[in-house]
N, C-alpha and C. Protein backbone atom coordinates (compact mmCIF):
# COMPACT_ATOMS: atom_id res chain seq x y z
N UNK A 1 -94.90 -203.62 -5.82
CA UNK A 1 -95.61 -204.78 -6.30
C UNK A 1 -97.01 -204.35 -6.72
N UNK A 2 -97.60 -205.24 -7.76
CA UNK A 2 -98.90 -204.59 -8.31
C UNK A 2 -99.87 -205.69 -8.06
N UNK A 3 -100.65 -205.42 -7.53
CA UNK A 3 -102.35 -206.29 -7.27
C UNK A 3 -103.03 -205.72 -8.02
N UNK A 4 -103.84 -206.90 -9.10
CA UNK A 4 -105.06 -206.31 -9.81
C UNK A 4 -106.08 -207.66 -9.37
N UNK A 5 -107.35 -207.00 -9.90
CA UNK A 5 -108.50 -207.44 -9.33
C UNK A 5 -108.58 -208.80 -10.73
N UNK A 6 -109.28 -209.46 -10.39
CA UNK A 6 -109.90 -210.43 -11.38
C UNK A 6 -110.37 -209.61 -12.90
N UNK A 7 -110.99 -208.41 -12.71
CA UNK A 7 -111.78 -207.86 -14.18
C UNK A 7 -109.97 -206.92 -14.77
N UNK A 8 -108.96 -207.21 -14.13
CA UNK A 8 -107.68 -206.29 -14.54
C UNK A 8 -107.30 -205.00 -13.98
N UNK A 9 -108.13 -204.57 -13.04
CA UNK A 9 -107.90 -203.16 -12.42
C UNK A 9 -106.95 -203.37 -11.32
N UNK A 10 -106.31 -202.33 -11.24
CA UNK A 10 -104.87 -202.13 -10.11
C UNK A 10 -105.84 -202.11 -8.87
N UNK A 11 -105.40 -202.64 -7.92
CA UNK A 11 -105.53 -202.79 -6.62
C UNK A 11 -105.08 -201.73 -5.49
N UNK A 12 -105.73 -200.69 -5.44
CA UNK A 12 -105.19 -199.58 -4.74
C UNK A 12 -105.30 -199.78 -3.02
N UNK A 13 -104.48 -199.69 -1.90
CA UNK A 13 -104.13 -200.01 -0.46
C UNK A 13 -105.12 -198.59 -0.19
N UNK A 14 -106.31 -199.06 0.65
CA UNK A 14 -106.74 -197.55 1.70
C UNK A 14 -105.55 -197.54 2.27
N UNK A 15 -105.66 -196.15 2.56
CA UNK A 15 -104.63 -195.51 3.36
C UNK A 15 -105.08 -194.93 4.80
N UNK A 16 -104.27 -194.91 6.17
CA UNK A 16 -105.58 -194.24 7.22
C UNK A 16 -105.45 -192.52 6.64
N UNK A 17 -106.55 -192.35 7.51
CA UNK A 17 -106.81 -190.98 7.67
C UNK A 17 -105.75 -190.57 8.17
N UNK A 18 -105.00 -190.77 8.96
CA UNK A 18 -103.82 -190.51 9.54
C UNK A 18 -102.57 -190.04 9.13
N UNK A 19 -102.12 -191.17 7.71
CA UNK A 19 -101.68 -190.56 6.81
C UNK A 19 -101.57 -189.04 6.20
N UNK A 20 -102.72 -188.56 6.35
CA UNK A 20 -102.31 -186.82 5.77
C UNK A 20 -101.91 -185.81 7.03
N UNK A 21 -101.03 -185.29 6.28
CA UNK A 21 -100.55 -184.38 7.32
C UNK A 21 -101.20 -183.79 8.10
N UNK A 22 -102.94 -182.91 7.27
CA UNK A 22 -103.52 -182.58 7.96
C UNK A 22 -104.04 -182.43 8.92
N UNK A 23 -104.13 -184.15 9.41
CA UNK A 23 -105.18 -184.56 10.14
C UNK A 23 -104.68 -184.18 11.49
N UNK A 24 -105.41 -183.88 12.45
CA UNK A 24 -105.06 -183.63 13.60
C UNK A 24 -105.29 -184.85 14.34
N UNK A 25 -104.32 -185.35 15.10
CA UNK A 25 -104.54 -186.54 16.25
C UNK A 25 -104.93 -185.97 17.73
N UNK A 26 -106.07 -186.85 17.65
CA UNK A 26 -106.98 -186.96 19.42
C UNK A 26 -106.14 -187.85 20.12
N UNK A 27 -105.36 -187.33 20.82
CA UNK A 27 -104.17 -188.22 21.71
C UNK A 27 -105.31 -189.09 23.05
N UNK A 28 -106.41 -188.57 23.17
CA UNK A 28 -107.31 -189.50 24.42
C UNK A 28 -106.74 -191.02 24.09
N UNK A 29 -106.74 -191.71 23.41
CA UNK A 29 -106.10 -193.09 23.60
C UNK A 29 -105.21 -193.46 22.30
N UNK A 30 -104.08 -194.07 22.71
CA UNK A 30 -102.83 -194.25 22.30
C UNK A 30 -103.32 -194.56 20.85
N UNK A 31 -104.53 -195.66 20.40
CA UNK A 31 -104.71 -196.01 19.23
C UNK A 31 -105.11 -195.15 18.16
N UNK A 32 -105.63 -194.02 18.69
CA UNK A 32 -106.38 -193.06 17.21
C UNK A 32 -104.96 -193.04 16.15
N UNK A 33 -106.28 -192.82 15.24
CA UNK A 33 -105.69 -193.00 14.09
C UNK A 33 -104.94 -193.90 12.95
N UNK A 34 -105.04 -195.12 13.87
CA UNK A 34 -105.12 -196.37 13.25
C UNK A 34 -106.59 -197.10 12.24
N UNK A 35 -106.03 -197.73 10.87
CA UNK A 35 -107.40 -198.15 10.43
C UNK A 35 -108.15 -199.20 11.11
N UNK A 36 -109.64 -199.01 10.62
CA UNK A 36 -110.49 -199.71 10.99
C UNK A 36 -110.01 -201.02 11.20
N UNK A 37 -109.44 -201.69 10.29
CA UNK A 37 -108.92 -202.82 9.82
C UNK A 37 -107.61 -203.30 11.12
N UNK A 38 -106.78 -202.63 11.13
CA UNK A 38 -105.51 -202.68 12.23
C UNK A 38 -106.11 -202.64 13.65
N UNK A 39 -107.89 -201.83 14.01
CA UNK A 39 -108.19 -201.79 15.18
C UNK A 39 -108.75 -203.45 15.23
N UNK A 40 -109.13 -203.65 14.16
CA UNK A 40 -110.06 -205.26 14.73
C UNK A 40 -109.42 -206.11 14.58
N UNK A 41 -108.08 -206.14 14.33
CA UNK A 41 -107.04 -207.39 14.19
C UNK A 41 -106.54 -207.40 15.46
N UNK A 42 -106.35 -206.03 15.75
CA UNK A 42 -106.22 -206.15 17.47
C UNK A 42 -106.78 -206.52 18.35
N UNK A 43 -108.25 -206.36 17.69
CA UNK A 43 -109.17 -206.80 18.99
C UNK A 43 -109.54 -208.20 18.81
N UNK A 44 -109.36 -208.95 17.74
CA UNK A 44 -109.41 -210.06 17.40
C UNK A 44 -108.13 -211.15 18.35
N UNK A 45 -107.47 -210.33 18.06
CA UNK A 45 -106.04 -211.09 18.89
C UNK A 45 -105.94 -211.05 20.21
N UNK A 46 -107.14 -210.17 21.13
CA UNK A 46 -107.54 -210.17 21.83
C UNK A 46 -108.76 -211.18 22.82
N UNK A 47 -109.33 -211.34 21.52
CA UNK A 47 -110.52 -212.03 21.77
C UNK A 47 -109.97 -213.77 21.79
N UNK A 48 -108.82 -213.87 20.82
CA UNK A 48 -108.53 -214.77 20.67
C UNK A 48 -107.47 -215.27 22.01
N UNK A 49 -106.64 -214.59 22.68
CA UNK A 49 -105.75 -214.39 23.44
C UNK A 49 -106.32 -214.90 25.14
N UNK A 50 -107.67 -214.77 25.14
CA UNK A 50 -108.56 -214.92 26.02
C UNK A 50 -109.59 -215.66 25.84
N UNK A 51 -109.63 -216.71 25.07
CA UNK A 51 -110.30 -217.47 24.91
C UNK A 51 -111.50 -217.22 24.85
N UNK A 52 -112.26 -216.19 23.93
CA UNK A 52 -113.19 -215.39 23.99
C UNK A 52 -113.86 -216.13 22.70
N UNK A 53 -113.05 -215.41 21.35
CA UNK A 53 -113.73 -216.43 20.14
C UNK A 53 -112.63 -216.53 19.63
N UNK A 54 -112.72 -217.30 18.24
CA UNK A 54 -111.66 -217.49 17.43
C UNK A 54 -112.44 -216.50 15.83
N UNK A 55 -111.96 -215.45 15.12
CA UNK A 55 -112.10 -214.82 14.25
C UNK A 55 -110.97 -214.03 13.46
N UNK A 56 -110.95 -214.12 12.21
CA UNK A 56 -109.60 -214.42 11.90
C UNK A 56 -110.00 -213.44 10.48
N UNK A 57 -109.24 -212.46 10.11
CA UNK A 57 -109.26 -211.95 8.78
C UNK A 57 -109.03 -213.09 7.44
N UNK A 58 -109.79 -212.83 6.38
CA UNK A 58 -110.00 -214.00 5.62
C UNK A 58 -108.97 -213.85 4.70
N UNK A 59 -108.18 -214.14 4.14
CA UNK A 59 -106.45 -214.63 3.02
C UNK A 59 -107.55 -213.83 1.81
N UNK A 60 -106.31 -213.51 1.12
CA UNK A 60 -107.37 -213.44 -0.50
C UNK A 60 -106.30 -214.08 -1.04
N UNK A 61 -107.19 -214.98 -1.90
CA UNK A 61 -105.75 -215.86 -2.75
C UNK A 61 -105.60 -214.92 -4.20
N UNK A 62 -104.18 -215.11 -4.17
CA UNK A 62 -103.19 -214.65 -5.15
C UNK A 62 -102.74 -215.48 -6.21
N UNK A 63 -102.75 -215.12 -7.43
CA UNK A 63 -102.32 -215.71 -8.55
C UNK A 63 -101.31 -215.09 -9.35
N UNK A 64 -99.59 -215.35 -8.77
CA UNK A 64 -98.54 -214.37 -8.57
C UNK A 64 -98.32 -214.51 -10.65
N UNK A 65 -97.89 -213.15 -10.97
CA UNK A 65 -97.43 -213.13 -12.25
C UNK A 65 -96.16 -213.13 -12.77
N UNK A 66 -95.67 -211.91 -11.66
CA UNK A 66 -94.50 -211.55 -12.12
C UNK A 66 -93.56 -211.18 -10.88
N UNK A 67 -92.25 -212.50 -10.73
CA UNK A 67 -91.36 -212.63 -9.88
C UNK A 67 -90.27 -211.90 -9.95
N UNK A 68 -89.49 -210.97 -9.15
CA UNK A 68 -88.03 -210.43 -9.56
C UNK A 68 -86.98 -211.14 -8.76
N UNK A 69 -85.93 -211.53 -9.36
CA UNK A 69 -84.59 -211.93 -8.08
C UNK A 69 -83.90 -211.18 -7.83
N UNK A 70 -84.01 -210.38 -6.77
CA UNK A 70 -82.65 -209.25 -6.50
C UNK A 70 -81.70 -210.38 -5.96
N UNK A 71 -81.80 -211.15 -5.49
CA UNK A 71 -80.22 -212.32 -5.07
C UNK A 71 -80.76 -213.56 -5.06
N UNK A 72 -80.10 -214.26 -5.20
CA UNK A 72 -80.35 -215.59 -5.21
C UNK A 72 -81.01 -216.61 -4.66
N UNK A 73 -81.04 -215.61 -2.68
CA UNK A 73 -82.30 -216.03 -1.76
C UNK A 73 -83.06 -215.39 -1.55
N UNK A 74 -83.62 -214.46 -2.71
CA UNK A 74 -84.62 -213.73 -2.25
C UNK A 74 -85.27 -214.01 -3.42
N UNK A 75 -86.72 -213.90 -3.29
CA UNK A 75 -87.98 -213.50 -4.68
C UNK A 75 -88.85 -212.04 -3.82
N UNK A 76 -89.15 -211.32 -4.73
CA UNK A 76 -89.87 -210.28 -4.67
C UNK A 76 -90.74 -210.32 -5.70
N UNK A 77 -92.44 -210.57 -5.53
CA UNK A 77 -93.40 -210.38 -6.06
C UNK A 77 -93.80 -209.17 -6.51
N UNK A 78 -93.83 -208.96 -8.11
CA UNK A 78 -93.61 -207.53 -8.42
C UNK A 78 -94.83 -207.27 -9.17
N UNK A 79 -96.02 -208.48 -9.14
CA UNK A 79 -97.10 -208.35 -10.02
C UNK A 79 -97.85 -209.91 -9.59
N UNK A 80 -99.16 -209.20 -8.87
CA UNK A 80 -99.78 -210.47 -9.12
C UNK A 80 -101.59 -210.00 -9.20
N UNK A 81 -102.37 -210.91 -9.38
CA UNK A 81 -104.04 -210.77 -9.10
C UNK A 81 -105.03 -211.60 -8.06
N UNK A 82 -105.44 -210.65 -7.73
CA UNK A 82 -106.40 -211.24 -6.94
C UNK A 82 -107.30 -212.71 -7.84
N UNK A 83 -107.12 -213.68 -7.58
CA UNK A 83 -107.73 -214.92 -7.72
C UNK A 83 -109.57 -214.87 -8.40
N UNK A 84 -110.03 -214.15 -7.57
CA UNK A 84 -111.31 -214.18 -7.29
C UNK A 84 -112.20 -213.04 -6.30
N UNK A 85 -113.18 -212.46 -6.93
CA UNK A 85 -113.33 -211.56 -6.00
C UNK A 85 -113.72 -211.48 -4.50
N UNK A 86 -113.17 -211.06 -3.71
CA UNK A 86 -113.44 -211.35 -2.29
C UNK A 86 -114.84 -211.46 -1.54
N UNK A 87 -115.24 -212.41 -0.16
CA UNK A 87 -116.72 -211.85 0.43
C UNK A 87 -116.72 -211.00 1.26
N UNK A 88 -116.05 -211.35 2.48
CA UNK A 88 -116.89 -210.33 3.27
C UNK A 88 -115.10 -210.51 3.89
N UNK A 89 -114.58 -209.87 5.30
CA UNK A 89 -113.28 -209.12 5.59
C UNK A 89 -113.00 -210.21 6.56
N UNK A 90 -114.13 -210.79 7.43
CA UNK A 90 -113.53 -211.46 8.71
C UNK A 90 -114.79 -212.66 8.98
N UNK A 91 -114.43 -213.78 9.34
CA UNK A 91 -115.11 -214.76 9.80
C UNK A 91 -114.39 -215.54 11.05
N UNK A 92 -115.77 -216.36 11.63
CA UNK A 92 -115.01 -217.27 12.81
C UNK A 92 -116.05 -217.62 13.77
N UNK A 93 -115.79 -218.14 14.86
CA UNK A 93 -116.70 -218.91 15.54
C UNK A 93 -117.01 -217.93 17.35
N UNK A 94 -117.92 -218.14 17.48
CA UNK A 94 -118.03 -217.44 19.20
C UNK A 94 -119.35 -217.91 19.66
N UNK A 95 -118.93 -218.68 21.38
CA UNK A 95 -119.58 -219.18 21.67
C UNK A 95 -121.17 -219.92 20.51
N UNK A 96 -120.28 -220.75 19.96
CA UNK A 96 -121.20 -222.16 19.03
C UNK A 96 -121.60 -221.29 17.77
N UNK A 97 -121.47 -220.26 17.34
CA UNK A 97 -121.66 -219.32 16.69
C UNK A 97 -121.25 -218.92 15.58
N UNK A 98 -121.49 -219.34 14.20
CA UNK A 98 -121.06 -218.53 13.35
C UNK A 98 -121.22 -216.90 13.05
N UNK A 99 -119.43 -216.33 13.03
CA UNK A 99 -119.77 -215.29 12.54
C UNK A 99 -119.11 -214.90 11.68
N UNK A 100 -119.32 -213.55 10.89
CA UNK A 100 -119.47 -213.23 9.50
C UNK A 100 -119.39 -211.68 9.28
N UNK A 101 -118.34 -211.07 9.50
CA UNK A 101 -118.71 -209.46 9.15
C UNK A 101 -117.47 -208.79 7.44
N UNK A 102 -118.09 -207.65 7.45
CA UNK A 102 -117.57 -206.73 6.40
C UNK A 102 -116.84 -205.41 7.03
N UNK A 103 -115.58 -205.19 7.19
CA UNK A 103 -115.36 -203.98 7.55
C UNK A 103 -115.09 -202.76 6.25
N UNK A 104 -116.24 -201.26 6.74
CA UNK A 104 -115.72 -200.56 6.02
C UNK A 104 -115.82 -198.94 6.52
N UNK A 105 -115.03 -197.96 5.83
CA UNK A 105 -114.81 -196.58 6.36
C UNK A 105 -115.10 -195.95 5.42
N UNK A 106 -115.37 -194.46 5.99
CA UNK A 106 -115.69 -193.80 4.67
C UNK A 106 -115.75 -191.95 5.12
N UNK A 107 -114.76 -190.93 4.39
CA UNK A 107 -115.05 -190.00 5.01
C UNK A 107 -115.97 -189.17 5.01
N UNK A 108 -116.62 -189.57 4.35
CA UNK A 108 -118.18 -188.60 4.32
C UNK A 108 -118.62 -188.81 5.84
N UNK A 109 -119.49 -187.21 6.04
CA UNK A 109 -119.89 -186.87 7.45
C UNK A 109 -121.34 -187.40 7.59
N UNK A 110 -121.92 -187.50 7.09
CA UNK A 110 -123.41 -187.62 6.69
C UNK A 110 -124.22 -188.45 6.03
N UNK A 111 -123.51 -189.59 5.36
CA UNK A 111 -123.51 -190.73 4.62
C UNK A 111 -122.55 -191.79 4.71
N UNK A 112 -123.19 -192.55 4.48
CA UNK A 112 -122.06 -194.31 4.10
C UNK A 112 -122.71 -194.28 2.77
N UNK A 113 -121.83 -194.53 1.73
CA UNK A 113 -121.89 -194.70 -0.09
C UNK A 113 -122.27 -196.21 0.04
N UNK A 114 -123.13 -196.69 -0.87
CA UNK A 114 -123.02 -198.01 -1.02
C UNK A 114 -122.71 -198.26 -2.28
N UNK A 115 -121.56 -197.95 -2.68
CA UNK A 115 -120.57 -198.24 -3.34
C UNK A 115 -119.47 -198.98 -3.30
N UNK A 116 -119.24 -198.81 -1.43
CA UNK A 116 -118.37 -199.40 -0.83
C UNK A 116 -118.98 -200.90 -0.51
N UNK A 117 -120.31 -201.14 -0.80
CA UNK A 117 -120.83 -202.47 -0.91
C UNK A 117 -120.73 -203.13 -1.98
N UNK A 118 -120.28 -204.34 -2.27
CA UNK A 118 -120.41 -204.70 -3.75
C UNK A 118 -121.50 -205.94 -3.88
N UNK A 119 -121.77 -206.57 -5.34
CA UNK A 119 -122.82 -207.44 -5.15
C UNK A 119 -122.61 -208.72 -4.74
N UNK A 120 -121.43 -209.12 -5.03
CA UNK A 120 -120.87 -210.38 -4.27
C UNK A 120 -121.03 -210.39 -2.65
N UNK A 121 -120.63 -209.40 -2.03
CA UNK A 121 -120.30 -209.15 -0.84
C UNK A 121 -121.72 -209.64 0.13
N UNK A 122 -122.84 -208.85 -0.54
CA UNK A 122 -124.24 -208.83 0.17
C UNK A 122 -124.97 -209.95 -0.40
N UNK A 123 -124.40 -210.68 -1.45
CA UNK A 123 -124.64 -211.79 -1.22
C UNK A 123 -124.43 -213.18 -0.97
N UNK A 124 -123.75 -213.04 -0.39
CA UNK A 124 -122.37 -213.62 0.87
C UNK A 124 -122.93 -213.65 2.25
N UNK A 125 -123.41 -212.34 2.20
CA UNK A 125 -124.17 -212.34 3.42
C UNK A 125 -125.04 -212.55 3.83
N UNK A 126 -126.00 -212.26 2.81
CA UNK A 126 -127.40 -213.14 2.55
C UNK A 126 -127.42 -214.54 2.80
N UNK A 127 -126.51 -215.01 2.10
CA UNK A 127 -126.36 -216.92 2.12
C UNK A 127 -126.30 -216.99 3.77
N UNK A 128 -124.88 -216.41 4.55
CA UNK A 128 -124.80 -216.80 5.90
C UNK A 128 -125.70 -216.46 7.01
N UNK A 129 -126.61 -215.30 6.73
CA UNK A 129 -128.21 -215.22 7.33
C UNK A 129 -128.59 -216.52 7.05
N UNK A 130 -129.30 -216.71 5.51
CA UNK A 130 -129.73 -217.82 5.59
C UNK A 130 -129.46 -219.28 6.72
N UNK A 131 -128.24 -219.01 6.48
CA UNK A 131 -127.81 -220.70 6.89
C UNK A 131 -127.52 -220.72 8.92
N UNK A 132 -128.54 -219.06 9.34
CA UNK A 132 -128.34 -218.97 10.61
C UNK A 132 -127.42 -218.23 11.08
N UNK A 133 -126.30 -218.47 10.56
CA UNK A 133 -125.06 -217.48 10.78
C UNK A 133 -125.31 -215.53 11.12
N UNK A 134 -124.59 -215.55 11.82
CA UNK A 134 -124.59 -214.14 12.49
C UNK A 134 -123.58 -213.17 11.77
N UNK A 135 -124.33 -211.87 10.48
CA UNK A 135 -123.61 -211.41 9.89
C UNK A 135 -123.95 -209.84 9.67
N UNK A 136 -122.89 -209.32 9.70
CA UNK A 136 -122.81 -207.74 9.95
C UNK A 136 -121.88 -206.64 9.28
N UNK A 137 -122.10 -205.81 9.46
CA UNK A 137 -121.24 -204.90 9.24
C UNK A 137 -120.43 -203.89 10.10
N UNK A 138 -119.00 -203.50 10.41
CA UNK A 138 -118.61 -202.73 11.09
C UNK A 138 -118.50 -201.33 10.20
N UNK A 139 -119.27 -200.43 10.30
CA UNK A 139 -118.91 -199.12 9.66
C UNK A 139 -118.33 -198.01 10.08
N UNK A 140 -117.19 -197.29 9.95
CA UNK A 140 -116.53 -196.14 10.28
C UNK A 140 -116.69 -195.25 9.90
N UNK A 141 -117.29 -193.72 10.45
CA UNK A 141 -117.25 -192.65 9.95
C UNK A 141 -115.59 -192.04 10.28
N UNK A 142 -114.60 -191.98 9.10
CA UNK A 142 -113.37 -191.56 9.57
C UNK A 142 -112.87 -190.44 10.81
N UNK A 143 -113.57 -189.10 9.69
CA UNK A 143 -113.97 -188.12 10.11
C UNK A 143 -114.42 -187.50 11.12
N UNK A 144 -114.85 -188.39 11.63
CA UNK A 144 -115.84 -187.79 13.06
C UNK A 144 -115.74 -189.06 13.81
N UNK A 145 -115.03 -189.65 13.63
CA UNK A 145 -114.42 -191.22 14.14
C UNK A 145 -115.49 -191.89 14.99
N UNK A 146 -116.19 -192.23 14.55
CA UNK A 146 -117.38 -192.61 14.96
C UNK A 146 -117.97 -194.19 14.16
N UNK A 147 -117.55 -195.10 14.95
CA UNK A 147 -118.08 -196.49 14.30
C UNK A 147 -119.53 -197.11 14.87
N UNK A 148 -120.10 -198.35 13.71
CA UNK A 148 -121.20 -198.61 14.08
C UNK A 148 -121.10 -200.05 14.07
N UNK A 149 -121.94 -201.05 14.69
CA UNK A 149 -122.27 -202.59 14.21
C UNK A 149 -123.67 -202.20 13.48
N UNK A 150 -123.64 -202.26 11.95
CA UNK A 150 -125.39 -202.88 11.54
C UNK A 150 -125.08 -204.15 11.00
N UNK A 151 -126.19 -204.67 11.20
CA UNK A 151 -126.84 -205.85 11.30
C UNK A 151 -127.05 -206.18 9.41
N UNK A 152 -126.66 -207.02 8.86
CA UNK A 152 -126.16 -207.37 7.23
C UNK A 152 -128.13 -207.30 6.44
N UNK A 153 -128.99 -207.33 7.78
CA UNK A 153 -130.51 -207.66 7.36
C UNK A 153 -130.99 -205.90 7.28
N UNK A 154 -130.12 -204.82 7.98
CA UNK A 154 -130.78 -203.92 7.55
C UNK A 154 -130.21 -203.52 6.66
N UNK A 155 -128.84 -204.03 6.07
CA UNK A 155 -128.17 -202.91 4.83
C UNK A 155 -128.94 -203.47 3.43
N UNK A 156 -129.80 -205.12 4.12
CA UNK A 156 -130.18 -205.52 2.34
C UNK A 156 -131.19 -204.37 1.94
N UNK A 157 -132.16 -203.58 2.27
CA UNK A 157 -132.92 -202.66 1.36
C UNK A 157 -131.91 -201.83 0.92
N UNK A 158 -131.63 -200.98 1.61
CA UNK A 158 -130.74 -199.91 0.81
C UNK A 158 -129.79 -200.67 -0.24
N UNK A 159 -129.26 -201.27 -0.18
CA UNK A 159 -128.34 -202.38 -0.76
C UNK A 159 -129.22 -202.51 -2.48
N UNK A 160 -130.07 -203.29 -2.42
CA UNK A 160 -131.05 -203.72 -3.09
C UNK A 160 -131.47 -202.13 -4.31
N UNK A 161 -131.85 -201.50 -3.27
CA UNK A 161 -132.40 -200.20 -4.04
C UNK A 161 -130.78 -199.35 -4.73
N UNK A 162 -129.82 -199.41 -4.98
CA UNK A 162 -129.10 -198.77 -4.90
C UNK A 162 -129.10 -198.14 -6.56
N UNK A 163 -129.29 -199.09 -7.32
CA UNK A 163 -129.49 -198.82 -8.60
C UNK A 163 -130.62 -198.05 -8.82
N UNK A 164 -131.33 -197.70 -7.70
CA UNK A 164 -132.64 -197.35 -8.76
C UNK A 164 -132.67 -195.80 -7.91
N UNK A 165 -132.80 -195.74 -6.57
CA UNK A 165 -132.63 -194.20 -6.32
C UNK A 165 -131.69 -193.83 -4.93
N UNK A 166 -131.47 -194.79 -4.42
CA UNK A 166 -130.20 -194.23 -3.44
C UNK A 166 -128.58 -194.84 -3.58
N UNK A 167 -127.63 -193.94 -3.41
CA UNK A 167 -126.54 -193.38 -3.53
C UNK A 167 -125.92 -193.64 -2.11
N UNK A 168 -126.11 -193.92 -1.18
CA UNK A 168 -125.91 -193.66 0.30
C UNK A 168 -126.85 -194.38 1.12
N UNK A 169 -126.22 -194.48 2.35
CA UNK A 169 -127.33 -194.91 3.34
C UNK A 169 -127.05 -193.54 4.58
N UNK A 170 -128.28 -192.91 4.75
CA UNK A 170 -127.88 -191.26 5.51
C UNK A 170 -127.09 -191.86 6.90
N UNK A 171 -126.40 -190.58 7.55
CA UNK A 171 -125.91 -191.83 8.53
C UNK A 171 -126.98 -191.41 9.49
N UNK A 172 -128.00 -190.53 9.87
CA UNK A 172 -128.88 -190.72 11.05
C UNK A 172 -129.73 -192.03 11.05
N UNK A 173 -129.93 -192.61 9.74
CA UNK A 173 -130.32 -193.92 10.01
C UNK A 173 -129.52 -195.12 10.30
N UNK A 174 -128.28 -194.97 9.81
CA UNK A 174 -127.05 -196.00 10.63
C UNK A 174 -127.30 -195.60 12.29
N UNK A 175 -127.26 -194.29 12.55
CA UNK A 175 -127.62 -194.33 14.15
C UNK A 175 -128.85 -194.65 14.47
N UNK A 176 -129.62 -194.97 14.08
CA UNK A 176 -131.20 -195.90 14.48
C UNK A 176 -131.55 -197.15 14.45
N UNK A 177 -131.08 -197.70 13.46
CA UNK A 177 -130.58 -198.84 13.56
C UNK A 177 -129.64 -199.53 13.84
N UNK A 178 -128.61 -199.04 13.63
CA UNK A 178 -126.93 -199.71 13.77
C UNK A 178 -126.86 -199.30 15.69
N UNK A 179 -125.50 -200.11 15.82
CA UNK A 179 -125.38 -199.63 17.37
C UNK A 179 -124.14 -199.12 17.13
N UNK A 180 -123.78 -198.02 18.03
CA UNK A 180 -122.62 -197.07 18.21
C UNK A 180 -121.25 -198.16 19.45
N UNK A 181 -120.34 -197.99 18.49
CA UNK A 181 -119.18 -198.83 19.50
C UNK A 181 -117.94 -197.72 19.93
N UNK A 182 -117.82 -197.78 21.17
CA UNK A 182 -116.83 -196.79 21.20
C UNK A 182 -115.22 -197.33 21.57
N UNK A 183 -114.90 -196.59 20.97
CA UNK A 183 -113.17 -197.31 20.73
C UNK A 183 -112.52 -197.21 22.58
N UNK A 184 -112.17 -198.56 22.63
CA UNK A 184 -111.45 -198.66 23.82
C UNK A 184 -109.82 -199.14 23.73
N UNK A 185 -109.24 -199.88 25.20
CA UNK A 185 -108.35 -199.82 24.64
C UNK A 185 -108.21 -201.23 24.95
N UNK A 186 -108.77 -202.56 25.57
CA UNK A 186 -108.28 -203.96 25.24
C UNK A 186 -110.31 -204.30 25.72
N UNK A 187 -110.04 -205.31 25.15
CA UNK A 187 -110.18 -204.64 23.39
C UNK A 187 -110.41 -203.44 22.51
N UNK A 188 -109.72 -203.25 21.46
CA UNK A 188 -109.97 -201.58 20.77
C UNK A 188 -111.30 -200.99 20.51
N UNK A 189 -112.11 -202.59 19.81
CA UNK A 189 -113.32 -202.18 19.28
C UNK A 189 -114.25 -203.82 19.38
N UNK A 190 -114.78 -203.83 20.86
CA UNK A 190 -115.50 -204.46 21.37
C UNK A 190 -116.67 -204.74 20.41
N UNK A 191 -116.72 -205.37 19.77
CA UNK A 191 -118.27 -205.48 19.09
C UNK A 191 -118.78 -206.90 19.30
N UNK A 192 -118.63 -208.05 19.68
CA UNK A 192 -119.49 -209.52 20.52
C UNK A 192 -119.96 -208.75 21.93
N UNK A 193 -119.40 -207.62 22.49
CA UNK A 193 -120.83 -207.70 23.47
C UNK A 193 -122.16 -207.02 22.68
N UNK A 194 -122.23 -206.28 21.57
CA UNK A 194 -123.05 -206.28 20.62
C UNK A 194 -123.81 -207.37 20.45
N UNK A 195 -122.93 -208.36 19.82
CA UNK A 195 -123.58 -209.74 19.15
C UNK A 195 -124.12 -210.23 20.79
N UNK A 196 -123.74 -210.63 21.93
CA UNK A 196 -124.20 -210.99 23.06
C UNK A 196 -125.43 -211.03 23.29
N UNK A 197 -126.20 -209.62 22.87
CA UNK A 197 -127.20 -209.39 23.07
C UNK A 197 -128.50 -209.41 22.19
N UNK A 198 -127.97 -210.60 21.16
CA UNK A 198 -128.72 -211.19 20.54
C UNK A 198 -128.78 -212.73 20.48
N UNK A 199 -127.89 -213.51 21.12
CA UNK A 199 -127.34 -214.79 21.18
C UNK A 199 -127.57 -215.16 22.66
């Protein structure tokens, strides 16, 4: 099946790191090597499971093109587009709380690209600062499997400047600002006791 974006471009699936043969698996807990994305649905279903918060990955609506019938009770979607371009990955409520994040990975050792930011996205996030809302980013260094929570108010400079002279945000400054989360195993990737300690 083919996903294209609103401007006509094919819709390519990240793949984990895991995927290549190469990669060597850290057996310390059952989850390595699962994406970013598959760890916080878990921990979401967690959070949710326990009456913790309610946060929910956000739908992207589809505007199907092209249907096939292999039998008579079946349809197989063999072409469709993304609707509209997406905001941010996950929203939902905790303790009276709006929240609001972006998940993203990236294998560079030494940088996060802000490339992987787009302009819709950060300003999406901007609006839900504004309006009080609690909004962030979860970032993954694949590679060195190492994730962060920053805060959506420090990525706006770099964000902002990106056109004019940075390419990246280094990651020793994601570790100065951002906070380091370390992968567990219920929940996978704890990040509201993060938010806790601002609320």
């Amino acid at each position: 099946m083919t996903f294209r974006y609103p401007n006509g471009k094919k819709f390519v699936q990240k793949r984990s790191p895991s995927a290549s043969k190469n990669v060597k698996k850290d057996e310390r807990f059952s989850n390595r090597g699962m994406t970013l994305e598959e760890d916080i649905n878990e921990t979401n279903e967690y959070y949710l499971a326990h009456n913790i918060a309610v946060i929910h990955k956000k739908p992207t609506p589809l505007q199907i093109v092209n249907v096939h019938y292999p039998a008579r009770s079946a349809a197989v979607v063999t072409e469709a587009y993304f609707k509209k371009p997406s905001t941010t990955d996950y929203n939902g409520v905790y303790k009276g709380k709006y929240i609001d994040f972006e998940a993203k990975e990236t294998k560079n050792k030494t940088s996060f690209p802000l490339k992987n930011f787009h302009d819709h996205q950060i300003s999406h996030m901007k609006q839900v600062v504004q309006q009080g809302g609690i909004s962030f980013a979860l970032l993954r260094f694949t590679l060195v499997d190492e994730l962060y929570l920053v805060f959506s108010k420090d990525l706006f400079s770099y964000v902002e400047n990106k056109d004019i002279n940075r390419k990246s945000i280094p990651k020793k400054d994601i570790e100065s600002f951002g906070t380091k989360i370390e992968l567990g195993f219920h929940p996978r990737v704890d990040y509201l006791k993060i938010i806790d300690k601002i609320i």
